[in-house]
PDB file of N, CA and C in Angstrom:
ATOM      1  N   UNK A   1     -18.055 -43.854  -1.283  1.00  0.00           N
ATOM      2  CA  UNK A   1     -17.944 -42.435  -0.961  1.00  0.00           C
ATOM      3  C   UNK A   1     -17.874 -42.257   0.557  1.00  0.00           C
ATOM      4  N   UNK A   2     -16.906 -41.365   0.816  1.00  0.00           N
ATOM      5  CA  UNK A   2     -16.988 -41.131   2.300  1.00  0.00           C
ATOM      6  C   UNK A   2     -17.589 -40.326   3.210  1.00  0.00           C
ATOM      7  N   UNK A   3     -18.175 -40.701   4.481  1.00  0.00           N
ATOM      8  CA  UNK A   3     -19.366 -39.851   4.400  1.00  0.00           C
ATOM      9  C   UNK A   3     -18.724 -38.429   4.825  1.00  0.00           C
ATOM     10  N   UNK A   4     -19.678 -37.196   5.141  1.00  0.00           N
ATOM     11  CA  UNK A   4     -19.435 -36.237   5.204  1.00  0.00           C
ATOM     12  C   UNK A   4     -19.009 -35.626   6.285  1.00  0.00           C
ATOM     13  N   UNK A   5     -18.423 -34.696   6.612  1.00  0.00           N
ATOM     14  CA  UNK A   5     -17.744 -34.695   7.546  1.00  0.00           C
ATOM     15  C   UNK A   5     -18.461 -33.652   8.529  1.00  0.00           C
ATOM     16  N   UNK A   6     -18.251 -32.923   9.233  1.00  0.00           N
ATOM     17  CA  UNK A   6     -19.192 -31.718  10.088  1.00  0.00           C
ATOM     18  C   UNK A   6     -18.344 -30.331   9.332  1.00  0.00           C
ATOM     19  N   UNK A   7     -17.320 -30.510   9.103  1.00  0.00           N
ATOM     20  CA  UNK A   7     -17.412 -28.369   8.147  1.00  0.00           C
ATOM     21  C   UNK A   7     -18.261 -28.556   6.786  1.00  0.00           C
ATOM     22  N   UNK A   8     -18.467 -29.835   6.214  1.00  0.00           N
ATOM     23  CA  UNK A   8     -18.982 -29.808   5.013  1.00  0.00           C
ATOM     24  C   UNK A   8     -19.981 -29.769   4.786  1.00  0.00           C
ATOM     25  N   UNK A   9     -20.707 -30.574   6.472  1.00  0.00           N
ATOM     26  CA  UNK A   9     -22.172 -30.068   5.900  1.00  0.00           C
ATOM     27  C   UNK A   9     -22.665 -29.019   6.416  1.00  0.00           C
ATOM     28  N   UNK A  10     -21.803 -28.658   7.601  1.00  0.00           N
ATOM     29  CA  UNK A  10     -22.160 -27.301   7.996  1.00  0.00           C
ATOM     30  C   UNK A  10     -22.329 -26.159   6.808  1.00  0.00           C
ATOM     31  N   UNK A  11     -21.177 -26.184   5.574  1.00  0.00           N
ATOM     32  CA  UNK A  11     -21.150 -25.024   5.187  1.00  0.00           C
ATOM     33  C   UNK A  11     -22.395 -25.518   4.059  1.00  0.00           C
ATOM     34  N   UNK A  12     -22.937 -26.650   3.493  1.00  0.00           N
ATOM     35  CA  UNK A  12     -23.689 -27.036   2.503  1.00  0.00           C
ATOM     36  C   UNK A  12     -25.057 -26.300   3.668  1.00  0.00           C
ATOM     37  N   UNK A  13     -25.097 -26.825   5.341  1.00  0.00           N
ATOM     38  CA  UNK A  13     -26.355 -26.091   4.987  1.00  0.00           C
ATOM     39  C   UNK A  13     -27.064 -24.830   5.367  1.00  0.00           C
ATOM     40  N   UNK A  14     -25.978 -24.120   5.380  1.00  0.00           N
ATOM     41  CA  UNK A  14     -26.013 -22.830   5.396  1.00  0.00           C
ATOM     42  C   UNK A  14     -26.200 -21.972   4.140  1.00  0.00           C
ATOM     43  N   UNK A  15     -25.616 -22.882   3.008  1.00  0.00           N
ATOM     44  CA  UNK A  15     -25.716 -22.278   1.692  1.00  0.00           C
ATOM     45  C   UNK A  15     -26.862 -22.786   1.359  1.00  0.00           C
ATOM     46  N   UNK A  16     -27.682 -23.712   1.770  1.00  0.00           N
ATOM     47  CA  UNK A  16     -29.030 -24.564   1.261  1.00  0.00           C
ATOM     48  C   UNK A  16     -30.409 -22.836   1.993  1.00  0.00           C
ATOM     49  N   UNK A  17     -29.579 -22.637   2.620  1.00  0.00           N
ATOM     50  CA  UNK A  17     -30.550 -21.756   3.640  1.00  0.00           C
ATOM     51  C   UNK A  17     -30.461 -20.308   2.446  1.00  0.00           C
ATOM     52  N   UNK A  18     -29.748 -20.392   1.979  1.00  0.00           N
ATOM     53  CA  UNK A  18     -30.106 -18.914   1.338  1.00  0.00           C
ATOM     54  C   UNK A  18     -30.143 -18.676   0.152  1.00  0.00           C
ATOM     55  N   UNK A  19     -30.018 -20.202  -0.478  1.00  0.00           N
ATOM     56  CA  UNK A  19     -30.164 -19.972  -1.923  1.00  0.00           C
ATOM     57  C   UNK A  19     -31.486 -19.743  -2.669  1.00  0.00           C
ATOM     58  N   UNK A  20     -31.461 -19.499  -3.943  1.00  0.00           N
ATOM     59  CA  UNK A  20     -32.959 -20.152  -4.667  1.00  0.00           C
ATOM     60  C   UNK A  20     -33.038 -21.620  -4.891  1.00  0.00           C
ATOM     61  N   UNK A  21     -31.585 -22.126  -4.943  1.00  0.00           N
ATOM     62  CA  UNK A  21     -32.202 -23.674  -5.655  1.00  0.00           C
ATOM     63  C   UNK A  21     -30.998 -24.240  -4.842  1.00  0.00           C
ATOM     64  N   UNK A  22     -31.596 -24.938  -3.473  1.00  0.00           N
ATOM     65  CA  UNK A  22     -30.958 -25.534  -2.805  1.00  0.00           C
ATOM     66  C   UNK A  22     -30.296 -27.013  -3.206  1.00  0.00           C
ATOM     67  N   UNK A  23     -31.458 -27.367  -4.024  1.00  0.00           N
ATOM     68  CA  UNK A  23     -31.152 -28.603  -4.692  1.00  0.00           C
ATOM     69  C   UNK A  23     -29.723 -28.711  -5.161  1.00  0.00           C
ATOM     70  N   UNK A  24     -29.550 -27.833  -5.864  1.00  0.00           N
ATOM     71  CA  UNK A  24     -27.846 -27.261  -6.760  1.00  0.00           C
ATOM     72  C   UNK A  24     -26.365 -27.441  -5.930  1.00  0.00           C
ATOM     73  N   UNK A  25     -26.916 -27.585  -4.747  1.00  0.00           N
ATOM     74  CA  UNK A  25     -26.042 -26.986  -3.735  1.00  0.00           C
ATOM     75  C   UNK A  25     -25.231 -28.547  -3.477  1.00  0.00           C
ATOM     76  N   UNK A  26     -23.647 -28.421  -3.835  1.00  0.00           N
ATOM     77  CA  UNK A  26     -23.113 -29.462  -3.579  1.00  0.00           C
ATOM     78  C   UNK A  26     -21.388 -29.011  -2.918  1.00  0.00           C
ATOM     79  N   UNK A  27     -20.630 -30.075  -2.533  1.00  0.00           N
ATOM     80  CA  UNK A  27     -19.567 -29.735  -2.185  1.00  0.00           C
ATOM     81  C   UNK A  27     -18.176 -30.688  -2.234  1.00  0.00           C
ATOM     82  N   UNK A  28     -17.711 -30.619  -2.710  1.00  0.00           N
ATOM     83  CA  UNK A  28     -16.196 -31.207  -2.331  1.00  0.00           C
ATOM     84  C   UNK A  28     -15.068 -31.004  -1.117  1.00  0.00           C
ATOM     85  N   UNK A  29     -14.319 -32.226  -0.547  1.00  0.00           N
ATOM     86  CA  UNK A  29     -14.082 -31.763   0.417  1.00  0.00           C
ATOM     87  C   UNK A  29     -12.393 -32.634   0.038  1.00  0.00           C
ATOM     88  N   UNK A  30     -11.391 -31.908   0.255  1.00  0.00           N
ATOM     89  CA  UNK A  30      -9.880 -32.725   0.226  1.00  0.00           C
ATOM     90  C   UNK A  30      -9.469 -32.054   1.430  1.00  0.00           C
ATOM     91  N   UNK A  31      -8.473 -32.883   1.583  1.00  0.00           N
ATOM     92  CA  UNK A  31      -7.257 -32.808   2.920  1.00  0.00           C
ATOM     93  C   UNK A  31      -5.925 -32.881   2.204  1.00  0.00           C
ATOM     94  N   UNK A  32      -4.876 -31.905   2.525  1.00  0.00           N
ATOM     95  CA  UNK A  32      -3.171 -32.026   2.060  1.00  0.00           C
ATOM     96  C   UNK A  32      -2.804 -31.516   3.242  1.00  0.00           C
ATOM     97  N   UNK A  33      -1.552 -30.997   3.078  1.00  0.00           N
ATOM     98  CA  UNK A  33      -0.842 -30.647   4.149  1.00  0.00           C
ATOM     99  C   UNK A  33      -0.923 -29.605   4.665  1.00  0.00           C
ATOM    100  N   UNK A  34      -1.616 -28.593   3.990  1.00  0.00           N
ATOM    101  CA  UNK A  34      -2.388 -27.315   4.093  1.00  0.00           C
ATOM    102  C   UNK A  34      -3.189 -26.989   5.086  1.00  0.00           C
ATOM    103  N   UNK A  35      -4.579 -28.228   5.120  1.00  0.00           N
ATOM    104  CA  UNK A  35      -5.595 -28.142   5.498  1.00  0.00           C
ATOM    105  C   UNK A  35      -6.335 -29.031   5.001  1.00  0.00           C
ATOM    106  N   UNK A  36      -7.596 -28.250   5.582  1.00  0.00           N
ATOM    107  CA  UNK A  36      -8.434 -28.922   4.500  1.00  0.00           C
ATOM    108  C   UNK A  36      -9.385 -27.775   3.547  1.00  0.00           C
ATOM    109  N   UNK A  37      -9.396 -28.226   2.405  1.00  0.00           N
ATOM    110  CA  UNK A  37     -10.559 -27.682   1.339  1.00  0.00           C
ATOM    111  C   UNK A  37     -11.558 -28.270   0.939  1.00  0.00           C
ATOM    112  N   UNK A  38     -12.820 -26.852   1.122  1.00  0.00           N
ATOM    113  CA  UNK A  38     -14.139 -27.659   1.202  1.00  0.00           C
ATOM    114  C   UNK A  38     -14.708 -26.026  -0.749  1.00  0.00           C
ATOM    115  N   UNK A  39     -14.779 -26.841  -1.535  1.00  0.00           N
ATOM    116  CA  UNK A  39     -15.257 -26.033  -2.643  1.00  0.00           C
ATOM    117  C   UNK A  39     -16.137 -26.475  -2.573  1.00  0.00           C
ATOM    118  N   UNK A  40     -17.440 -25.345  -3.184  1.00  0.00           N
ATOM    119  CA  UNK A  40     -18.537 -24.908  -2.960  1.00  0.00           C
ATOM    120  C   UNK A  40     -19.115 -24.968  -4.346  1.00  0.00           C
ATOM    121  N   UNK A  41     -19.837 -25.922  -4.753  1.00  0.00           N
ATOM    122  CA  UNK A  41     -20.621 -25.519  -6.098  1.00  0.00           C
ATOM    123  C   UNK A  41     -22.389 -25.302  -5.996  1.00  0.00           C
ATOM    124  N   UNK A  42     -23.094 -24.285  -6.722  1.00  0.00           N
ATOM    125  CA  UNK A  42     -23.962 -23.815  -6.629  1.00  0.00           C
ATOM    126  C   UNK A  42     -24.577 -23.462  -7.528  1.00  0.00           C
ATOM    127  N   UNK A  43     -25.782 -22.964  -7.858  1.00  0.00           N
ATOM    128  CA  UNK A  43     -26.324 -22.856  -9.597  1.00  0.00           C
ATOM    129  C   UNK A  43     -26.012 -21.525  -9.697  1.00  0.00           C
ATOM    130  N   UNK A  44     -25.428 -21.462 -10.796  1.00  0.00           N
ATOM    131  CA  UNK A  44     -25.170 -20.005 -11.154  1.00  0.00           C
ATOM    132  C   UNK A  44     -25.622 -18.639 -11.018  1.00  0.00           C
ATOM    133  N   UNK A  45     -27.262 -18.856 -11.003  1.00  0.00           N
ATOM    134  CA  UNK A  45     -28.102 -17.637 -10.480  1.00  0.00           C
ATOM    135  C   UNK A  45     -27.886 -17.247  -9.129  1.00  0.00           C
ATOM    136  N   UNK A  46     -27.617 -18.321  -8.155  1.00  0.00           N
ATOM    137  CA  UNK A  46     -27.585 -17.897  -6.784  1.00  0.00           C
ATOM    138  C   UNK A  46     -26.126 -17.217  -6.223  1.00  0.00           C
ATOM    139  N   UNK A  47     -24.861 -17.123  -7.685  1.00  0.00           N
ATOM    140  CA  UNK A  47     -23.590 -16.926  -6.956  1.00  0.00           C
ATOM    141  C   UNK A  47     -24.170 -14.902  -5.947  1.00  0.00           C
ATOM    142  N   UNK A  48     -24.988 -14.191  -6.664  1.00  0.00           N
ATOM    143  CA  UNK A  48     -25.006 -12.963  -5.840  1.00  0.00           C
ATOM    144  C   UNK A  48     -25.349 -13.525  -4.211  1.00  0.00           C
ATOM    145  N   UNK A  49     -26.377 -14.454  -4.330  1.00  0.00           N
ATOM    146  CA  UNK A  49     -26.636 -14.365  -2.976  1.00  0.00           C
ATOM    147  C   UNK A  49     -25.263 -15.002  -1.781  1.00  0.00           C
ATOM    148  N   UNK A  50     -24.247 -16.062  -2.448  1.00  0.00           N
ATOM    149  CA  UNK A  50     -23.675 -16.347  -1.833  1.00  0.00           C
ATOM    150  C   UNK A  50     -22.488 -15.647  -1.537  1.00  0.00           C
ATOM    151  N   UNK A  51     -22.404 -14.563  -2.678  1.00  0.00           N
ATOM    152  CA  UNK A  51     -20.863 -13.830  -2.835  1.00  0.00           C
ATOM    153  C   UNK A  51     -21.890 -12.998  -1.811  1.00  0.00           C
ATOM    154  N   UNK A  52     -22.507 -11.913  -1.883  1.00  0.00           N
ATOM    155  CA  UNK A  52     -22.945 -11.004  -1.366  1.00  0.00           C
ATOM    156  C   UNK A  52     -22.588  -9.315  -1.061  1.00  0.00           C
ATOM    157  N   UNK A  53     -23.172  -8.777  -0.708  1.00  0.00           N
ATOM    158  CA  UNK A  53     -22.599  -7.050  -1.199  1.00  0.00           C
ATOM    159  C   UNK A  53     -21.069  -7.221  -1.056  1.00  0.00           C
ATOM    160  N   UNK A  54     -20.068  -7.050  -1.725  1.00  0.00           N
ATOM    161  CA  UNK A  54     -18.885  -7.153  -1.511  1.00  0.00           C
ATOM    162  C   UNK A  54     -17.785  -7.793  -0.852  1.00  0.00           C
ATOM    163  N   UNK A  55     -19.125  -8.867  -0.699  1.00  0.00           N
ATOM    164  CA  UNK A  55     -17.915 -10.053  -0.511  1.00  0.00           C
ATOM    165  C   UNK A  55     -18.503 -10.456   0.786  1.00  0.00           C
ATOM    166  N   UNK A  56     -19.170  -9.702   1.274  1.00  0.00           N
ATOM    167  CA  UNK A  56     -19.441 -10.150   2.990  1.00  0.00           C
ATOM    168  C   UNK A  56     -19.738 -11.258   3.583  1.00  0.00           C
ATOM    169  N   UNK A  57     -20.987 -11.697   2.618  1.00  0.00           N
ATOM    170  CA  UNK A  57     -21.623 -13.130   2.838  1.00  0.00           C
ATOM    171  C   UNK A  57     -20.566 -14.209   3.056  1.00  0.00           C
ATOM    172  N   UNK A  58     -19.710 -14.239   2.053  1.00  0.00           N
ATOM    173  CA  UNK A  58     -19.170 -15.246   1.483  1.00  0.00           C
ATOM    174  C   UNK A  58     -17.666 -14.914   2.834  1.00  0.00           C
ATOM    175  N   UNK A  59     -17.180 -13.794   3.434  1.00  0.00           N
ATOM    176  CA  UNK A  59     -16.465 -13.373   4.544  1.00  0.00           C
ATOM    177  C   UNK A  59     -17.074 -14.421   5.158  1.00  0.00           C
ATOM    178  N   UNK A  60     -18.417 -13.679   6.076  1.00  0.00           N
ATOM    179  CA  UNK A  60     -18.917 -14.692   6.843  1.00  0.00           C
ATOM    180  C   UNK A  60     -18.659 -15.468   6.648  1.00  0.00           C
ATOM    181  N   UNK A  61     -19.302 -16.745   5.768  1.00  0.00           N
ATOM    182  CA  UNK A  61     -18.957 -18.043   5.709  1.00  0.00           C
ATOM    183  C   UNK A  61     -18.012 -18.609   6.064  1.00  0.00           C
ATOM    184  N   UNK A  62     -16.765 -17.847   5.287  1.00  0.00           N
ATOM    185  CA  UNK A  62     -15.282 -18.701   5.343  1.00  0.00           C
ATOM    186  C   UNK A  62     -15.133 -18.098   7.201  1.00  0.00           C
ATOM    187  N   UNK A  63     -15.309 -17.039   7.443  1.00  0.00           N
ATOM    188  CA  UNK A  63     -15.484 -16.843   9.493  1.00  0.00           C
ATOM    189  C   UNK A  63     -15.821 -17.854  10.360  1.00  0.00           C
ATOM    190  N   UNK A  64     -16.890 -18.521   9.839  1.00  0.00           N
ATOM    191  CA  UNK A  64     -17.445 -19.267  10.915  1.00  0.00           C
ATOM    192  C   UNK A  64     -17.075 -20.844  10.594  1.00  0.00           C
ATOM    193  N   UNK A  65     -16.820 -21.007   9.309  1.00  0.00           N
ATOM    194  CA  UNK A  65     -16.013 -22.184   8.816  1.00  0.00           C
ATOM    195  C   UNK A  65     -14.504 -22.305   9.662  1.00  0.00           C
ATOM    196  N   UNK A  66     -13.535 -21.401   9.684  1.00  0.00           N
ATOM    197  CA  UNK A  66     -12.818 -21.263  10.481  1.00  0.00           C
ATOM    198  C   UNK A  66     -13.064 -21.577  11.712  1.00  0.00           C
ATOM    199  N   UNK A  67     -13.394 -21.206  12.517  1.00  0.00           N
ATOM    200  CA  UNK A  67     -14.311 -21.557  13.759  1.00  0.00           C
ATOM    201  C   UNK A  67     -14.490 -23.379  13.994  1.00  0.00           C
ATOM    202  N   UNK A  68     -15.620 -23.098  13.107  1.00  0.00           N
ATOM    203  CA  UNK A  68     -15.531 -24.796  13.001  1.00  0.00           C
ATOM    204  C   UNK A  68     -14.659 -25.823  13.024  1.00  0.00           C
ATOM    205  N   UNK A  69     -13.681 -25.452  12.276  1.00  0.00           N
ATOM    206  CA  UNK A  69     -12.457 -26.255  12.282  1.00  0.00           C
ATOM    207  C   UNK A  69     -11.418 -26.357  13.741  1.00  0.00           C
ATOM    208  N   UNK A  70     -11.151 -24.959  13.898  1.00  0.00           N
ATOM    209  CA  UNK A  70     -10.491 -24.627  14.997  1.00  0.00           C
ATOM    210  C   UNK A  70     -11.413 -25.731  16.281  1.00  0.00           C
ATOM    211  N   UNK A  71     -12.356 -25.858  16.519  1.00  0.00           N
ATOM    212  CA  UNK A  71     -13.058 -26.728  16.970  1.00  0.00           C
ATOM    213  C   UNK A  71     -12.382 -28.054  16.868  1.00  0.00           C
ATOM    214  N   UNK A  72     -12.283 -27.995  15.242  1.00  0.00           N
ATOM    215  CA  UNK A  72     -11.736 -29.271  15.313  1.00  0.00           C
ATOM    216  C   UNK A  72     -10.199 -30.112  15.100  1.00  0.00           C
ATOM    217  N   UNK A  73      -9.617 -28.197  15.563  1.00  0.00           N
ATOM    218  CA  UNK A  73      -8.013 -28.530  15.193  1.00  0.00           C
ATOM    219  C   UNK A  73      -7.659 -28.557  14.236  1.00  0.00           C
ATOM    220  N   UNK A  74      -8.561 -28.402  12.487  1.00  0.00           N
ATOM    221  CA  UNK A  74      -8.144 -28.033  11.421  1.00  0.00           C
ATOM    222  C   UNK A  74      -7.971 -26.737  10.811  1.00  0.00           C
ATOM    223  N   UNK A  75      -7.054 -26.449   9.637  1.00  0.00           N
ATOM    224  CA  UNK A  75      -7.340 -24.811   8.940  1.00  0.00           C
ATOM    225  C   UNK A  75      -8.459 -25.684   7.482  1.00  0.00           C
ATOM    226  N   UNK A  76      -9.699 -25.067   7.830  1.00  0.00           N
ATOM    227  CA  UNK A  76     -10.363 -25.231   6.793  1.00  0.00           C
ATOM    228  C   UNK A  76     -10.225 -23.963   5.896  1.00  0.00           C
ATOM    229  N   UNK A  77     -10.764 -24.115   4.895  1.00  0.00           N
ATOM    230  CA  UNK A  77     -10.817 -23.094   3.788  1.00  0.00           C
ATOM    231  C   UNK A  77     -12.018 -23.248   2.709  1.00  0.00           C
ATOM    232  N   UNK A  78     -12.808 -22.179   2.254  1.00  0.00           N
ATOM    233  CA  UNK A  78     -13.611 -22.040   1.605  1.00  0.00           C
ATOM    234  C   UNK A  78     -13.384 -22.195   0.319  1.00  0.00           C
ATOM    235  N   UNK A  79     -13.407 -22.238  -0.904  1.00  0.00           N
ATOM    236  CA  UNK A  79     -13.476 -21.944  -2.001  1.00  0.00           C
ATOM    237  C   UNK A  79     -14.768 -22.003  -3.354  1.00  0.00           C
ATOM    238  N   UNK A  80     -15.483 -21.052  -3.533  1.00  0.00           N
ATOM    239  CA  UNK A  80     -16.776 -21.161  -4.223  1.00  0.00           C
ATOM    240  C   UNK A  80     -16.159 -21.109  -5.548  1.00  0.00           C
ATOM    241  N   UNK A  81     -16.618 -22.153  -5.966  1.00  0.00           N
ATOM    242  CA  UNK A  81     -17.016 -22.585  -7.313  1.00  0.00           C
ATOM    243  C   UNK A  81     -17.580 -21.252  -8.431  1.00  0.00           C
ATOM    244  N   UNK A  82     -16.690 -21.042  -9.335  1.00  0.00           N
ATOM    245  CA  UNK A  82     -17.571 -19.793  -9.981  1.00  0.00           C
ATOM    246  C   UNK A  82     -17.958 -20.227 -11.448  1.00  0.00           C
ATOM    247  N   UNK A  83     -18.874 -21.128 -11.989  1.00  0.00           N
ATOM    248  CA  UNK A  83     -18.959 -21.524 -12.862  1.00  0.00           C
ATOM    249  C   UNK A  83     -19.333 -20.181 -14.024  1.00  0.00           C
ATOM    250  N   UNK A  84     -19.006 -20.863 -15.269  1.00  0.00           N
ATOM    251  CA  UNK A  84     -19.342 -20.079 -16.771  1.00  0.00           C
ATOM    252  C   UNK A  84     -21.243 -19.537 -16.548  1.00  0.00           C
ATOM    253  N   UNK A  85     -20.828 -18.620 -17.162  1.00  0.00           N
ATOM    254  CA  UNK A  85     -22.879 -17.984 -16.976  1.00  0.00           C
ATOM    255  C   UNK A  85     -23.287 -17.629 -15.244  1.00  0.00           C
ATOM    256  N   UNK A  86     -22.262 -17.169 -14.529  1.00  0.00           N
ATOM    257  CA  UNK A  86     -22.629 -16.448 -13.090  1.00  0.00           C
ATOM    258  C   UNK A  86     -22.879 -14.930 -13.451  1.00  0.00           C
ATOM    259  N   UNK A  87     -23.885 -14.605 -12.828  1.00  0.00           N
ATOM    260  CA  UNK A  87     -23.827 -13.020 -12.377  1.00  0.00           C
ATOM    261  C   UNK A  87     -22.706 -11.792 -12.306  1.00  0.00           C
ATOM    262  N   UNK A  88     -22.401 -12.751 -11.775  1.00  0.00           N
ATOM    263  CA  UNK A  88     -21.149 -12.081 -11.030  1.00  0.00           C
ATOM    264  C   UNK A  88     -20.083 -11.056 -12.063  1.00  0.00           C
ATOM    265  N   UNK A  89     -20.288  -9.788 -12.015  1.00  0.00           N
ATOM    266  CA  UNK A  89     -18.950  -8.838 -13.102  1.00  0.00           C
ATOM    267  C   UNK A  89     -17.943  -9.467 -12.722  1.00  0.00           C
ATOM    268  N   UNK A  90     -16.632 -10.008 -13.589  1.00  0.00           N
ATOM    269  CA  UNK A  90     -15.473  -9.862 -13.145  1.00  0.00           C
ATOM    270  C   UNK A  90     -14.878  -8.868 -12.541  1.00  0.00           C
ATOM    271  N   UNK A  91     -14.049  -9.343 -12.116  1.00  0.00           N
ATOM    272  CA  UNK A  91     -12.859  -8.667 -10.976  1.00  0.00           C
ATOM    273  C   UNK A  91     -12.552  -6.860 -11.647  1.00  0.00           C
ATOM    274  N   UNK A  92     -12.811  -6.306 -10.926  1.00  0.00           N
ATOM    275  CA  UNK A  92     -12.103  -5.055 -12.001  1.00  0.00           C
ATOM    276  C   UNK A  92     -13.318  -4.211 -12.807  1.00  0.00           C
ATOM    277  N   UNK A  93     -14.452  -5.307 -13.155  1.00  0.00           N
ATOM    278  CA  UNK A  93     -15.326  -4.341 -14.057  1.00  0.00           C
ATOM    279  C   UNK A  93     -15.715  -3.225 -13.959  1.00  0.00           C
ATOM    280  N   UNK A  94     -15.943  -3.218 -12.273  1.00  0.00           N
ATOM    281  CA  UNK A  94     -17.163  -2.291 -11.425  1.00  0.00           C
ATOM    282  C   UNK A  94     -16.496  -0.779 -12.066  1.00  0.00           C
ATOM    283  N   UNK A  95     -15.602  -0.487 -11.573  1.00  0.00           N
ATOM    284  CA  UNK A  95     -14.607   0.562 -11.743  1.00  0.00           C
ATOM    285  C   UNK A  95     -14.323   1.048 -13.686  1.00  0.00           C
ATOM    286  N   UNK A  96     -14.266   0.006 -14.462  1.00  0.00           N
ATOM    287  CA  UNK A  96     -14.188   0.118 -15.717  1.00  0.00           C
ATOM    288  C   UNK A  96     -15.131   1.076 -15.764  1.00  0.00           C
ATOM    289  N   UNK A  97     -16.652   0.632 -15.778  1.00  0.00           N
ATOM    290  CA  UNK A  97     -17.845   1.436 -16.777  1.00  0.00           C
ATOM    291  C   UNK A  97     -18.228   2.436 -16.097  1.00  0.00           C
ATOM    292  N   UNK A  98     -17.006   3.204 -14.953  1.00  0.00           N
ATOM    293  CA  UNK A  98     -17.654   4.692 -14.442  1.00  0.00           C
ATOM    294  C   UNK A  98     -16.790   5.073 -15.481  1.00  0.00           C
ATOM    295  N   UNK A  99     -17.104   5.918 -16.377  1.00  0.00           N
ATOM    296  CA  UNK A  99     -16.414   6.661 -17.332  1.00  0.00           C
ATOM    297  C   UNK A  99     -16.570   8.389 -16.817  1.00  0.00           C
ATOM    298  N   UNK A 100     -16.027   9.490 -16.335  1.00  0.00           N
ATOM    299  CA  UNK A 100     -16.390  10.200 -16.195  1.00  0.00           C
ATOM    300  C   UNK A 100     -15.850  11.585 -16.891  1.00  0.00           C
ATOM    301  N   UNK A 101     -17.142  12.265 -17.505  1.00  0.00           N
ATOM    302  CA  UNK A 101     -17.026  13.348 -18.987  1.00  0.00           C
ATOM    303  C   UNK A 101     -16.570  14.516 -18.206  1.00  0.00           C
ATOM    304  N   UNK A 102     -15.289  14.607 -18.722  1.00  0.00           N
ATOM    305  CA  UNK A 102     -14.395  16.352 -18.390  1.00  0.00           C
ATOM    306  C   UNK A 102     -14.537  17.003 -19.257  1.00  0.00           C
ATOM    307  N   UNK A 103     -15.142  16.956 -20.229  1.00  0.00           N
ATOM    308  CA  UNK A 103     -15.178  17.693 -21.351  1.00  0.00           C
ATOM    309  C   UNK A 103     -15.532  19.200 -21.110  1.00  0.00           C
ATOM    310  N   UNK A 104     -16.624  19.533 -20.421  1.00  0.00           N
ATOM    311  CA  UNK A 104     -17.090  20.589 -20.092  1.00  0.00           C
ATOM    312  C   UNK A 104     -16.419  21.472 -19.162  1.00  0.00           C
ATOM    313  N   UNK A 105     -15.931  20.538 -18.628  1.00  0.00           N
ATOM    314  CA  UNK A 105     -14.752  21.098 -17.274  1.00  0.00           C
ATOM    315  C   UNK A 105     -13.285  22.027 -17.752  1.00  0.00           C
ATOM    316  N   UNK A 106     -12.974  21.434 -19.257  1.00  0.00           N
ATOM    317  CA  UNK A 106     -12.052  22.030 -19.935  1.00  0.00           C
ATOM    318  C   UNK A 106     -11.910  23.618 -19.957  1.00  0.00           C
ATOM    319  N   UNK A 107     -13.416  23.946 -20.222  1.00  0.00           N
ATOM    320  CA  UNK A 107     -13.273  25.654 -20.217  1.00  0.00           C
ATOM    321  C   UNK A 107     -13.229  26.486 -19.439  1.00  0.00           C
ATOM    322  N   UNK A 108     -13.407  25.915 -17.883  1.00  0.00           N
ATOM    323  CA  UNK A 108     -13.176  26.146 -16.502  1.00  0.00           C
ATOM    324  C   UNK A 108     -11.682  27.365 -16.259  1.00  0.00           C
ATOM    325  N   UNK A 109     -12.035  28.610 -16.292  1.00  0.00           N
ATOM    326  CA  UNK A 109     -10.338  28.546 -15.680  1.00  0.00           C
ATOM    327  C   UNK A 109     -10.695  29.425 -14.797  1.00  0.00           C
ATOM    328  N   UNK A 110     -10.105  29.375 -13.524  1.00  0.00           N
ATOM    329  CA  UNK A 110      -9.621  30.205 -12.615  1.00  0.00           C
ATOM    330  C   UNK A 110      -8.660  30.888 -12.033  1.00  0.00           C
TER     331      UNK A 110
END
């Protein structure tokens, strides 16, 4: 195995820093012609803390990961792992379950 490189463990220990179960916290790292990609796997309970209010956390991250690279003359890139049984609503839900009742509004006339 090859050892690790400096965006990988940078971003492992930044995610070790805010999880519940740091232990969980692992990463993959490839190179193509792209860049490089560093995916992010984590225990499922902790994806809120890493996604974060709307995405921010997880902004950050891939921000300063960038950074890092640029440092080192690469385009790194983030990608978190979203395993089966996360927190996390799918894409779209939030907006689904506001249902909002016009019913009453019907007899309204002006």
């Amino acid at each position: 195995m090859a050892a690790k490189q400096q965006d990988q463990e940078f971003v492992e220990y930044i995610t070790k820093a805010i999880v519940n179960h740091p232990d969980d916290v692992t990463s993959d790292r490839t190179v193509d012609e792209m860049g490089v990609l560093i995916t992010l796997k984590i225990n499922p309970e902790d994806m809120g803390y890493v996604i974060g209010r709307q995405g921010q956390t997880a902004r950050a991250l891939r921000t300063l990961l960038r950074i890092v690279g640029a440092k080192n003359n690469a385009r790194v890139n983030l990608k978190i792992y979203e395993p089966e049984g996360s927190r996390r609503p799918p894409r779209g839900a939030a907006g689904a379950s506001e249902h909002v009742d016009t019913s009453a509004v019907d007899d309204i006339q002006i």
